[in-house]
N, C-alpha and C. Protein backbone atom coordinates (compact mmCIF):
# COMPACT_ATOMS: atom_id res chain seq x y z
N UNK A 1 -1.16 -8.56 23.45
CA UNK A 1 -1.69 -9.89 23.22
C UNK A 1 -3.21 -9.82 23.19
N UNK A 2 -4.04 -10.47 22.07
CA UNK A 2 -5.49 -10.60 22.44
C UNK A 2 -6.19 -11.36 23.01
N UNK A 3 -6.95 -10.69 23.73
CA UNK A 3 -7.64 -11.32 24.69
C UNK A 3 -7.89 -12.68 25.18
N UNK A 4 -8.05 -13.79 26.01
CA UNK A 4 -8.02 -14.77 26.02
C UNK A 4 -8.53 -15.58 25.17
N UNK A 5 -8.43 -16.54 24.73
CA UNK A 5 -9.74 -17.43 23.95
C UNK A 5 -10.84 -16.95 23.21
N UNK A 6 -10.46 -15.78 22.03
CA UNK A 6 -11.92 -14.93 21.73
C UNK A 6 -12.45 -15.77 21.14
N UNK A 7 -13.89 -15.61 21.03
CA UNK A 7 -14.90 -16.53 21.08
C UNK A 7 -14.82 -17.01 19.39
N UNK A 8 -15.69 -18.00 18.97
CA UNK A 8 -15.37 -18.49 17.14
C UNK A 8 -16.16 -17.56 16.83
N UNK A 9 -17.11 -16.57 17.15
CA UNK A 9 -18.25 -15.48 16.37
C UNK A 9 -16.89 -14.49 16.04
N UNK A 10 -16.10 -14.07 17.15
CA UNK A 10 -15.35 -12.87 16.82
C UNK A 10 -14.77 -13.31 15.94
N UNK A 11 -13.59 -14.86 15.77
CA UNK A 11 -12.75 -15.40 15.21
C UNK A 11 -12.94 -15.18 13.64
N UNK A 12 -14.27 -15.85 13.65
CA UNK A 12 -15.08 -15.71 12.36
C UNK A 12 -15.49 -14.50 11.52
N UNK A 13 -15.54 -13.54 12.86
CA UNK A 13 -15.38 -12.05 12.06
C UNK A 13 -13.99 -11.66 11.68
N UNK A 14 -12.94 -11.53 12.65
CA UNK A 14 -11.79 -11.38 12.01
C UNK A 14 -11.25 -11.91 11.25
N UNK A 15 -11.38 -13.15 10.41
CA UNK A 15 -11.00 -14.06 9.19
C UNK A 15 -11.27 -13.28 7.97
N UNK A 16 -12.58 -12.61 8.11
CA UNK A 16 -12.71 -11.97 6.45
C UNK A 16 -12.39 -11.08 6.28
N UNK A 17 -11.26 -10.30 7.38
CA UNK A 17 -10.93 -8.69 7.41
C UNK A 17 -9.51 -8.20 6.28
N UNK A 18 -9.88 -7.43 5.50
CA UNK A 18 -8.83 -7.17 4.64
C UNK A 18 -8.29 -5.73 4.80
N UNK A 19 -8.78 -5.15 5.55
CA UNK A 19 -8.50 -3.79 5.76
C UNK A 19 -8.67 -2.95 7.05
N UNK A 20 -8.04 -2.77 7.80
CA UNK A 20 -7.53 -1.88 8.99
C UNK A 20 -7.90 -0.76 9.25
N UNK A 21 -8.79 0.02 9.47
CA UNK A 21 -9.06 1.20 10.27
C UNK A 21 -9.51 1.19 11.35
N UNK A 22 -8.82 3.23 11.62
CA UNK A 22 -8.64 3.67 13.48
C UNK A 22 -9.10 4.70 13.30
N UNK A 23 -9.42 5.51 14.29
CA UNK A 23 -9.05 6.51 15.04
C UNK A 23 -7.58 6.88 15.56
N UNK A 24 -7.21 8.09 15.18
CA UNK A 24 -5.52 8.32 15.96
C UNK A 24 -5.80 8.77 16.89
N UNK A 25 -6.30 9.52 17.91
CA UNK A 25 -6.28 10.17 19.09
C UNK A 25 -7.35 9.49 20.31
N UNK A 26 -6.73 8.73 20.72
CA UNK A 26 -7.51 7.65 22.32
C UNK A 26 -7.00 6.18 21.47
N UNK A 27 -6.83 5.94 20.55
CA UNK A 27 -6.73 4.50 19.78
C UNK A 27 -5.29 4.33 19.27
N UNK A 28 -4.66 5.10 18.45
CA UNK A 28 -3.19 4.64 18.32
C UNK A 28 -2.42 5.73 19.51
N UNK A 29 -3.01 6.99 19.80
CA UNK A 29 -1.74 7.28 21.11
C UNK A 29 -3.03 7.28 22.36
N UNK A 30 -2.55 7.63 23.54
CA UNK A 30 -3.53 7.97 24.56
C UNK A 30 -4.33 8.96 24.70
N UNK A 31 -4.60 9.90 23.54
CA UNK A 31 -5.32 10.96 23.76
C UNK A 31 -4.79 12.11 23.82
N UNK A 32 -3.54 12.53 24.70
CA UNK A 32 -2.74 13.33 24.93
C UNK A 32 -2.27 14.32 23.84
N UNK A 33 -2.48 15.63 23.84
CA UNK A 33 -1.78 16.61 22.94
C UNK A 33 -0.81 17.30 23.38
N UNK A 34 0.33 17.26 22.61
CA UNK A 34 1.29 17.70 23.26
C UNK A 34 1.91 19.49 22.40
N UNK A 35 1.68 20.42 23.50
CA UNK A 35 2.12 21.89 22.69
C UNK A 35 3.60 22.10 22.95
N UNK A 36 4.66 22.19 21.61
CA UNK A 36 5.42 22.48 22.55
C UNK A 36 6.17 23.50 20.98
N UNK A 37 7.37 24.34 21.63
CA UNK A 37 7.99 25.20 20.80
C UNK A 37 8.66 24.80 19.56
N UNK A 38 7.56 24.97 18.71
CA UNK A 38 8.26 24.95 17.11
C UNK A 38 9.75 25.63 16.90
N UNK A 39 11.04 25.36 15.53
CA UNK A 39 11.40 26.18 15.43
C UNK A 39 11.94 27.47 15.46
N UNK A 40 10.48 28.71 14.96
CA UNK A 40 9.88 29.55 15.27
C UNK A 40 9.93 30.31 16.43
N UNK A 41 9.87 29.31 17.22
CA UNK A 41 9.21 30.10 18.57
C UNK A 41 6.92 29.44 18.42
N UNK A 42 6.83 29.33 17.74
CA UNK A 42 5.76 29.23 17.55
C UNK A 42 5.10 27.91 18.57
N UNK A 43 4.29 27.81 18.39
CA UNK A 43 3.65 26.32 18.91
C UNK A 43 3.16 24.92 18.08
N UNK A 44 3.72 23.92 18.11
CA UNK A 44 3.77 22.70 17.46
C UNK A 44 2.80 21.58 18.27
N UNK A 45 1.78 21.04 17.98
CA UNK A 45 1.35 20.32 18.33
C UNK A 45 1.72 18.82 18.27
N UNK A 46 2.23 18.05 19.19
CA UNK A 46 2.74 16.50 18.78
C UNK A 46 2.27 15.23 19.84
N UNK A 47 2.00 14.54 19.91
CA UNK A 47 1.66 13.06 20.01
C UNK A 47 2.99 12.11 20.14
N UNK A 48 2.03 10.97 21.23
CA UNK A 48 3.07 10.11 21.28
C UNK A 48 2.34 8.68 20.83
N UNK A 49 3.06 7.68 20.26
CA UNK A 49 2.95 6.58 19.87
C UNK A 49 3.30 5.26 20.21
N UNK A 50 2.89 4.60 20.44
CA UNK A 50 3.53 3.10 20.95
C UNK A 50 4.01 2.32 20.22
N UNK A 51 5.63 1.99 20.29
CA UNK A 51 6.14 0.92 19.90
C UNK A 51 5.48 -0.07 19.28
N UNK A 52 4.92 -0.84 19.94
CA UNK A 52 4.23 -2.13 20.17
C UNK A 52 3.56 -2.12 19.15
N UNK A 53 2.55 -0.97 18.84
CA UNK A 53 1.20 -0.94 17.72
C UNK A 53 1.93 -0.92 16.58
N UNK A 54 3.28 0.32 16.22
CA UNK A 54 3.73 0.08 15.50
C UNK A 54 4.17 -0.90 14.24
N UNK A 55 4.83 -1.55 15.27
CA UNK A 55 5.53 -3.07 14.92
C UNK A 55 4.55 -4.05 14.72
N UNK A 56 3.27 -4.05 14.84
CA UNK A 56 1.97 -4.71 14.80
C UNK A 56 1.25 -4.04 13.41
N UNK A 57 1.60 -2.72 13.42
CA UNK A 57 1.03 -1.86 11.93
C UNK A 57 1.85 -2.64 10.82
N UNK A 58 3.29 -2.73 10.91
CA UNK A 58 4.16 -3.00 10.17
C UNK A 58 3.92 -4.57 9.53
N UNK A 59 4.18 -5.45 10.32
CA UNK A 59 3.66 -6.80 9.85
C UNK A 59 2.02 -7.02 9.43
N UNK A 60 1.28 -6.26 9.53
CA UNK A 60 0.20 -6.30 9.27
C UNK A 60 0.00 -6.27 7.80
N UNK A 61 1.48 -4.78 7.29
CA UNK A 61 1.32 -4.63 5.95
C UNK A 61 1.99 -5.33 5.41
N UNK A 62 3.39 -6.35 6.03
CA UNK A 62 3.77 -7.11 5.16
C UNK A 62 3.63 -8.23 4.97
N UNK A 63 2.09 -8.51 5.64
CA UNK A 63 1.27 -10.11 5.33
C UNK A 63 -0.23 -9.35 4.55
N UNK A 64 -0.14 -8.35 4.42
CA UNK A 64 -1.63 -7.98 2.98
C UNK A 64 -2.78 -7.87 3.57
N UNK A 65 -2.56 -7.09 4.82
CA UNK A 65 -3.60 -6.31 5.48
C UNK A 65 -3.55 -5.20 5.27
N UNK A 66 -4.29 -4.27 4.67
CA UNK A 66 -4.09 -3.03 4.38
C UNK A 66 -4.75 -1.69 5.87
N UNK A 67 -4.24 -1.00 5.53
CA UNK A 67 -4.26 -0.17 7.02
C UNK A 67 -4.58 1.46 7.12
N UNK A 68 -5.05 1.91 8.14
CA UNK A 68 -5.57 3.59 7.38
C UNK A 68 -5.76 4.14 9.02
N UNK A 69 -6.30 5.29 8.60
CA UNK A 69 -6.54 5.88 10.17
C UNK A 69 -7.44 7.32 9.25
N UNK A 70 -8.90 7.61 9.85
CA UNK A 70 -9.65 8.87 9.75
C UNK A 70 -9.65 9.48 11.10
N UNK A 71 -8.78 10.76 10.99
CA UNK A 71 -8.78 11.62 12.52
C UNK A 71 -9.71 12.73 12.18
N UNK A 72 -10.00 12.94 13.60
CA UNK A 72 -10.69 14.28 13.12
C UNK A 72 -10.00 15.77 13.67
N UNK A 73 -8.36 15.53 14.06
CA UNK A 73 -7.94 16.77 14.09
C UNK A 73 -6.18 16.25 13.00
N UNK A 74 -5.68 17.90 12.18
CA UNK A 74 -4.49 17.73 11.63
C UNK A 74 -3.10 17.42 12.75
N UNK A 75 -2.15 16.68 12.06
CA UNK A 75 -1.61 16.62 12.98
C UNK A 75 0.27 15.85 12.00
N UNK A 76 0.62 16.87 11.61
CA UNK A 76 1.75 16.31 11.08
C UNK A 76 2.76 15.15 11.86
N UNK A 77 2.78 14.88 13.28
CA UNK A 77 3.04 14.28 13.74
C UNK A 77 2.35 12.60 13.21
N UNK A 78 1.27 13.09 13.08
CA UNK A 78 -0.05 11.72 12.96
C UNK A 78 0.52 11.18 11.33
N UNK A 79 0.66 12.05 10.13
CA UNK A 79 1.51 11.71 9.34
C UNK A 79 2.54 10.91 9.31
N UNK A 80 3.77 11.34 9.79
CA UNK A 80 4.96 10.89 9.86
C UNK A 80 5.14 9.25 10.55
N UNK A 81 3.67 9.29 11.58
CA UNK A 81 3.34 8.03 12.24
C UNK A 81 3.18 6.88 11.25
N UNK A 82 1.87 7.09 10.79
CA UNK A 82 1.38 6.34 9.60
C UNK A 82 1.87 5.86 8.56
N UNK A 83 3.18 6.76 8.43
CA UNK A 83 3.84 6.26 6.82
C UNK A 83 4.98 5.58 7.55
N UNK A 84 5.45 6.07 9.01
CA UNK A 84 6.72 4.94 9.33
C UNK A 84 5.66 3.14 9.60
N UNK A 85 4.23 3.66 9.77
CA UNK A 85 3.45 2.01 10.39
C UNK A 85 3.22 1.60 8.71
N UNK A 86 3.80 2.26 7.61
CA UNK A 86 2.92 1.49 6.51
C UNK A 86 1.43 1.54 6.00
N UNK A 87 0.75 2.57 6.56
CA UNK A 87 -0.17 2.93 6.84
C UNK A 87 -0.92 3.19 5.19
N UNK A 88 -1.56 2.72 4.27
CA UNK A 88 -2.10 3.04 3.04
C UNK A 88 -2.56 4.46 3.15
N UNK A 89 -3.78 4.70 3.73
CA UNK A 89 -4.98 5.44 3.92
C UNK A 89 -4.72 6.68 5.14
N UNK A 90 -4.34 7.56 5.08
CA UNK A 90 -4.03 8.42 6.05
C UNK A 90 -5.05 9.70 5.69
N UNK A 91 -6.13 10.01 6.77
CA UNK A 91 -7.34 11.07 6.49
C UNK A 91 -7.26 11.87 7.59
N UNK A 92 -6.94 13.58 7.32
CA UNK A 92 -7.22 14.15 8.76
C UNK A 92 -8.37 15.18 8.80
N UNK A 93 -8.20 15.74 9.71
CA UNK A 93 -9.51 16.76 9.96
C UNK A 93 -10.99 16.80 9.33
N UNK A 94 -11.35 15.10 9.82
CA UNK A 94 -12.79 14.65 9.43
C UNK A 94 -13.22 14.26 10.23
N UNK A 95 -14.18 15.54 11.05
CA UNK A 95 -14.86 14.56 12.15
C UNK A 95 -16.15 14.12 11.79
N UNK A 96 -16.49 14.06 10.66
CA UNK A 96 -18.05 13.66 10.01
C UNK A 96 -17.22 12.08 8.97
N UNK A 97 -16.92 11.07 9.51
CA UNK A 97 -15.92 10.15 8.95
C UNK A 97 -16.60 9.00 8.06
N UNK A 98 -17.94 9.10 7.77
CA UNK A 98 -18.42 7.75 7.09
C UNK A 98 -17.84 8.70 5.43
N UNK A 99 -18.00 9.62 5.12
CA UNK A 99 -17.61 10.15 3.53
C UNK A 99 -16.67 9.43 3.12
N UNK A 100 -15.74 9.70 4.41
CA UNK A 100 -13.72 9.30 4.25
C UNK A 100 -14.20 7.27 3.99
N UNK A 101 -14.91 7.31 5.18
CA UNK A 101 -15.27 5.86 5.05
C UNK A 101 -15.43 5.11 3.91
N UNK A 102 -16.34 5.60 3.27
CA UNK A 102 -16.75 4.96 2.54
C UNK A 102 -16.06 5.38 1.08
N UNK A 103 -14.99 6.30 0.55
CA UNK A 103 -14.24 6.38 0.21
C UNK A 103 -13.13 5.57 -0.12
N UNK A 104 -12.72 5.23 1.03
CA UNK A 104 -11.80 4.30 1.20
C UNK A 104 -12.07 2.86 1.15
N UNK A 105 -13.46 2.75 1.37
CA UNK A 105 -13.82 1.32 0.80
C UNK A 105 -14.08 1.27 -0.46
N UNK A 106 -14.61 2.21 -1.71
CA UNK A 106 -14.36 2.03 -3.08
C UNK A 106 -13.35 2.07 -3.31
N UNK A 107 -12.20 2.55 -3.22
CA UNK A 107 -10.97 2.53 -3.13
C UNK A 107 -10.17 1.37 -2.66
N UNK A 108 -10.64 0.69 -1.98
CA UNK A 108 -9.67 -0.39 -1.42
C UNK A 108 -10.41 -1.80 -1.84
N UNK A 109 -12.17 -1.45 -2.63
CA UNK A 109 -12.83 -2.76 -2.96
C UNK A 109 -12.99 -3.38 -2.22
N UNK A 110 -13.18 -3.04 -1.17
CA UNK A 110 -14.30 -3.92 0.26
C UNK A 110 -15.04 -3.41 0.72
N UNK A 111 -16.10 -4.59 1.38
CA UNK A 111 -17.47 -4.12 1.68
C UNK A 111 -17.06 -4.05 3.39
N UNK A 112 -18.36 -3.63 3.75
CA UNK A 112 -18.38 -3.50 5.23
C UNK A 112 -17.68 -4.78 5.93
N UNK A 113 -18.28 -5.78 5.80
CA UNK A 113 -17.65 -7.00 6.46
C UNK A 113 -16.30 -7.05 6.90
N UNK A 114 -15.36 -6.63 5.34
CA UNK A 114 -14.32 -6.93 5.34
C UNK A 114 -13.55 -6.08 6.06
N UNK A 115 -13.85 -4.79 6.84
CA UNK A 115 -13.37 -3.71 7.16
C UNK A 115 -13.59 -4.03 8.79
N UNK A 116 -12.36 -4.04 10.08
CA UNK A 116 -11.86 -4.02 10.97
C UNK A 116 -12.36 -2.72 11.47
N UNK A 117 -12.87 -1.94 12.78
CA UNK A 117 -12.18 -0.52 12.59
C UNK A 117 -12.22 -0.26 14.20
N UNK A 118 -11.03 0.46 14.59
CA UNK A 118 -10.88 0.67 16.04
C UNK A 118 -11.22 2.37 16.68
N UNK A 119 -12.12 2.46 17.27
CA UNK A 119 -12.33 3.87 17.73
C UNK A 119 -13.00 3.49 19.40
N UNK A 120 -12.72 5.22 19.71
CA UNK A 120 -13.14 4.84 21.22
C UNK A 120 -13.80 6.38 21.20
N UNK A 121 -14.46 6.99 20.54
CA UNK A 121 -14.99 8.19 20.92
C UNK A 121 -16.46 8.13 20.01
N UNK A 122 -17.25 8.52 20.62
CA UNK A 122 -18.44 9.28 19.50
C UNK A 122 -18.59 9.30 18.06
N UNK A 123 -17.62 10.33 17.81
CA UNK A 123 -17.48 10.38 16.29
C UNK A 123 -17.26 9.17 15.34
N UNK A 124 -16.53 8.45 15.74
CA UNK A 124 -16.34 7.25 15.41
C UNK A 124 -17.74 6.31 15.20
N UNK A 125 -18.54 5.88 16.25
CA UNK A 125 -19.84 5.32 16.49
C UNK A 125 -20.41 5.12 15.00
N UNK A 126 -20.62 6.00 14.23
CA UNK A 126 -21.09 5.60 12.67
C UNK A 126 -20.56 4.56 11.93
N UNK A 127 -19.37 4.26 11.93
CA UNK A 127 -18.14 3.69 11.44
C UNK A 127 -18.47 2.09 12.39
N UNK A 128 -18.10 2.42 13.85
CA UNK A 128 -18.42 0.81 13.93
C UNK A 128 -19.87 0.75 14.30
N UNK A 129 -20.70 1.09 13.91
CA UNK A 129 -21.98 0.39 13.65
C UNK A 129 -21.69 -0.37 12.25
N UNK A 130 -20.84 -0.01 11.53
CA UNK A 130 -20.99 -0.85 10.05
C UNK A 130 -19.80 -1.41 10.11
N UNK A 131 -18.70 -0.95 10.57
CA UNK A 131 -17.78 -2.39 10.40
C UNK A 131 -18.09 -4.05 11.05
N UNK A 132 -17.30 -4.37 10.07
CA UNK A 132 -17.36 -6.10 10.02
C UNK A 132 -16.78 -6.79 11.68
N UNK A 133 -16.04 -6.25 11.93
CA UNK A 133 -15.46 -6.29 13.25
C UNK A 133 -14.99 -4.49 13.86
N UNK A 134 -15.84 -4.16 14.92
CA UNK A 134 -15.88 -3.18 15.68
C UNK A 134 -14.98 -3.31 16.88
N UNK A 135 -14.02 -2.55 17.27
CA UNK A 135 -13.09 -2.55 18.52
C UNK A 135 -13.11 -1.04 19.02
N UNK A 136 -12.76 -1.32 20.09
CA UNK A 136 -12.56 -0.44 21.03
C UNK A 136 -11.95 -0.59 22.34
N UNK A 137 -10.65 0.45 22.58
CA UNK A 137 -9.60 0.29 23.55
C UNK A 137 -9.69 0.29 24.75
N UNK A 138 -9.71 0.08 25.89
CA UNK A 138 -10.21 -0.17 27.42
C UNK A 138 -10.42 1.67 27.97
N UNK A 139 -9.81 2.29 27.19
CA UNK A 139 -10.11 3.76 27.75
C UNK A 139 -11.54 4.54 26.74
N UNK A 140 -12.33 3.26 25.94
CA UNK A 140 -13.07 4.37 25.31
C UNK A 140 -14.20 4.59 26.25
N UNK A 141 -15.09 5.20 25.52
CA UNK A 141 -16.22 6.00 26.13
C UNK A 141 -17.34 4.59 26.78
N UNK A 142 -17.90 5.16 27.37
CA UNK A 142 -18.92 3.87 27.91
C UNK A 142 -20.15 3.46 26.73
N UNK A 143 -20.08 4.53 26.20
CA UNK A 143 -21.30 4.34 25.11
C UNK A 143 -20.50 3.15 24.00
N UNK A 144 -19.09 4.08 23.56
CA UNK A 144 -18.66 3.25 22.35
C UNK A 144 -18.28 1.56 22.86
N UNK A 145 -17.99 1.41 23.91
CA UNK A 145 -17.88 -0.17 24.66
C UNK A 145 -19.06 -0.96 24.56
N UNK A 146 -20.22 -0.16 24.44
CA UNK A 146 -21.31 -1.00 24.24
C UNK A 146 -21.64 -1.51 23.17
N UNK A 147 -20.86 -1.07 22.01
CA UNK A 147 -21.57 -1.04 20.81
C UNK A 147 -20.81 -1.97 20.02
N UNK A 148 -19.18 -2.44 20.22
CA UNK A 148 -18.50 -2.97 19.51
C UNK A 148 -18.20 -4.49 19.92
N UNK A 149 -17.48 -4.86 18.78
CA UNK A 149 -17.10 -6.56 18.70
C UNK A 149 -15.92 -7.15 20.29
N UNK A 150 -15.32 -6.19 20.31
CA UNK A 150 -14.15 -6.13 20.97
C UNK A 150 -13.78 -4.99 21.45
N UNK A 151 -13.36 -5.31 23.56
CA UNK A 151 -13.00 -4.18 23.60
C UNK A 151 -11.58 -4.72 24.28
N UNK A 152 -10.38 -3.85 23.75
CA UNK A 152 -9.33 -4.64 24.26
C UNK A 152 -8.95 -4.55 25.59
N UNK A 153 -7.74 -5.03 26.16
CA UNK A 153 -7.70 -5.01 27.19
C UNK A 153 -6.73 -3.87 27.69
N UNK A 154 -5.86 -3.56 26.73
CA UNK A 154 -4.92 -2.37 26.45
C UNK A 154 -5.60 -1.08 26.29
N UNK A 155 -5.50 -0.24 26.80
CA UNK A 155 -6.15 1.36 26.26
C UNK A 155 -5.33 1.86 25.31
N UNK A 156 -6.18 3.16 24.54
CA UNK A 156 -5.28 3.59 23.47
C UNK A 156 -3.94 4.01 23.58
N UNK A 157 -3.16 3.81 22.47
CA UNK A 157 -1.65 4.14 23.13
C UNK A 157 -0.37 3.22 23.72
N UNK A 158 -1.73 2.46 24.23
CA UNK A 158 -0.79 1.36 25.32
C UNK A 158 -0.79 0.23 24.65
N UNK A 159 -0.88 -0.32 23.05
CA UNK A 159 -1.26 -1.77 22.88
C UNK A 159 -2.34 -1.90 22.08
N UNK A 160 -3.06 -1.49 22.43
CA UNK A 160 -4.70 -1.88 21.38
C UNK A 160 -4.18 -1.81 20.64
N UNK A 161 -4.07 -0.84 19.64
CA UNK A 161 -3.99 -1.43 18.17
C UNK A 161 -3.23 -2.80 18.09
N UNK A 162 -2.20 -3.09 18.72
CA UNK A 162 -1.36 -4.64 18.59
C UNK A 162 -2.27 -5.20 19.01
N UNK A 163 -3.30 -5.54 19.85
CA UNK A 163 -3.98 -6.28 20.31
C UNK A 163 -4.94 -6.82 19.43
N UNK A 164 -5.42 -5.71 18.86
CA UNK A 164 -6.43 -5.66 17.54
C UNK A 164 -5.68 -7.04 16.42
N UNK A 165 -4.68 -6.18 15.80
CA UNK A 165 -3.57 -6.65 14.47
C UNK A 165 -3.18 -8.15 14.97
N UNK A 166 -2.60 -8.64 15.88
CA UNK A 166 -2.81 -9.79 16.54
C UNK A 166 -3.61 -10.70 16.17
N UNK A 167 -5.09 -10.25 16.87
CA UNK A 167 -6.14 -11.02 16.78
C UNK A 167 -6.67 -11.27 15.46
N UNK A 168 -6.25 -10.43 14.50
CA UNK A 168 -6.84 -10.56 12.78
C UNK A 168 -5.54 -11.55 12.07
N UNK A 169 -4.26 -11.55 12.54
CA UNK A 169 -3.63 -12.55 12.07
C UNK A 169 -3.37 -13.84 12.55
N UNK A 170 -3.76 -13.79 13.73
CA UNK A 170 -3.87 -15.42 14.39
C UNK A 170 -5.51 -15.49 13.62
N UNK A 171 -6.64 -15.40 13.61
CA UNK A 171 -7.88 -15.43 12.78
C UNK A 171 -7.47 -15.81 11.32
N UNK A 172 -6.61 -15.22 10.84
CA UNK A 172 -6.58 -15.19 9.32
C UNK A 172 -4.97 -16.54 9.11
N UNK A 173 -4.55 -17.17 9.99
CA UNK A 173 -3.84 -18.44 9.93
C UNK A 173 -1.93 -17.56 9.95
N UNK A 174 -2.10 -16.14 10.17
CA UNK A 174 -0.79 -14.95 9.77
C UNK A 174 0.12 -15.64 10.86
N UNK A 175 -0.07 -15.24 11.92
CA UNK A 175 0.53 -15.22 13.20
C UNK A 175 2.05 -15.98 13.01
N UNK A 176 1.93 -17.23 12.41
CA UNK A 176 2.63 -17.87 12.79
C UNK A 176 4.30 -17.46 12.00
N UNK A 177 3.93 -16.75 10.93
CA UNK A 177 4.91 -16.60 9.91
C UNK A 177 5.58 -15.09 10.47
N UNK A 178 4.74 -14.64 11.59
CA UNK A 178 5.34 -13.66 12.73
C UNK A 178 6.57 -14.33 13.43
N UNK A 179 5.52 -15.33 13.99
CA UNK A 179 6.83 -16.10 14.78
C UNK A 179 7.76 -16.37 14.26
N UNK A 180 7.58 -17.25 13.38
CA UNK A 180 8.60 -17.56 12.31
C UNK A 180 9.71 -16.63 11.98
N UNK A 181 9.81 -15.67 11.44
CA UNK A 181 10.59 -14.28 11.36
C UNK A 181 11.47 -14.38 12.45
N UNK A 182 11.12 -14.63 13.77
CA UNK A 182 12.03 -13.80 14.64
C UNK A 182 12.68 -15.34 15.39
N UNK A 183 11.92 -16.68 14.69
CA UNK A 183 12.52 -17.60 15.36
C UNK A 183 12.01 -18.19 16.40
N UNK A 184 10.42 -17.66 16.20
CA UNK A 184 10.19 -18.53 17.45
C UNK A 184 9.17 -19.72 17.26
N UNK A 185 9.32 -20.37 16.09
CA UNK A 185 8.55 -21.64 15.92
C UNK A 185 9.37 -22.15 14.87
N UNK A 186 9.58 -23.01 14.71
CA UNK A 186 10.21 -24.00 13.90
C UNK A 186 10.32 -23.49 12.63
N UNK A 187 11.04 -23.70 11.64
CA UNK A 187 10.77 -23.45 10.30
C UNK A 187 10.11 -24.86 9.36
């Protein structure tokens, strides 16, 4: 859920947002890498994901929010994530991320404003200095908390991203046709 009563400056930022970017590692899982036995015998690197953000990725794309994630490590796991969330824009092993950035905004035909973007580390920092609405998850860095629109109340993994996706469709008038779906406001 987002945050209490966010203020009409944030509100007003999340209204013009047409496009969704993250960070995958501290922002859609907790950070955590997981090694464990490929196959092979070999070693497989995998991640865990939250429900919640998921299902928040998902309606996001089927009310015409478009959605992406620039990581800066590979991670076939991080794949398989993204395309079950609907995910447009899937970029890995870029930790220099305004290129991918700004890529994906000729590509998707929006300007800074219109661009959302959730990170909680350093690398990220370039990215929300120019997004339109800047977030960041209750576990990011102390530096990146200073710098953004929103910091949620959920840490990565646990919620933020739903917290985020939330707050851009109650802003953008969405929310309700959420409810609606599952029955919980009138038709």
């Amino acid at each position: 859920m987002p945050n209490p009563e966010p203020s009409p400056a944030l509100l007003a930022r999340a209204a013009k947002i047409k496009l969704l970017l993250m960070d995958a590692d501290g922002v859609m899982t907790d950070g955590c890498l997981y090694n464990v036995p490929g196959p092979q015998g070999e070693m497989v690197e995998t991640k865990g994901f939250n429900s919640q953000d998921g299902i928040g990725l998902q309606w996001a794309s089927w009310l015409g929010l478009e959605t992406g994630v620039i990581s800066g490590r590979d991670s076939p796991a991080l794949v398989t994530r993204a395309r079950q969330c609907h995910m447009k824009y899937i970029y890995q092993g870029h930790l220099e991320k305004i290129p991918v950035y700004e890529d994906i905004l000729a590509e998707a035909g929006v300007t800074d404003e219109q661009v959302a973007y959730i990170g909680d580390d350093l690398t990220d920092a370039p990215i929300l200095a120019r997004a339109g609405l800047a977030a960041a998850p209750a576990n990011a860095r102390p530096e990146v908390k200073q710098m953004v629109h929103l910091v949620t109340e959920a840490p990565g993994g646990r919620g933020a991203v739903r917290e985020v996706v939330e707050l851009l469709l109650r802003a953008q008038g969405k929310w309700d046709e959420v409810l609606r779906k599952y029955g919980l406001v009138p038709r």
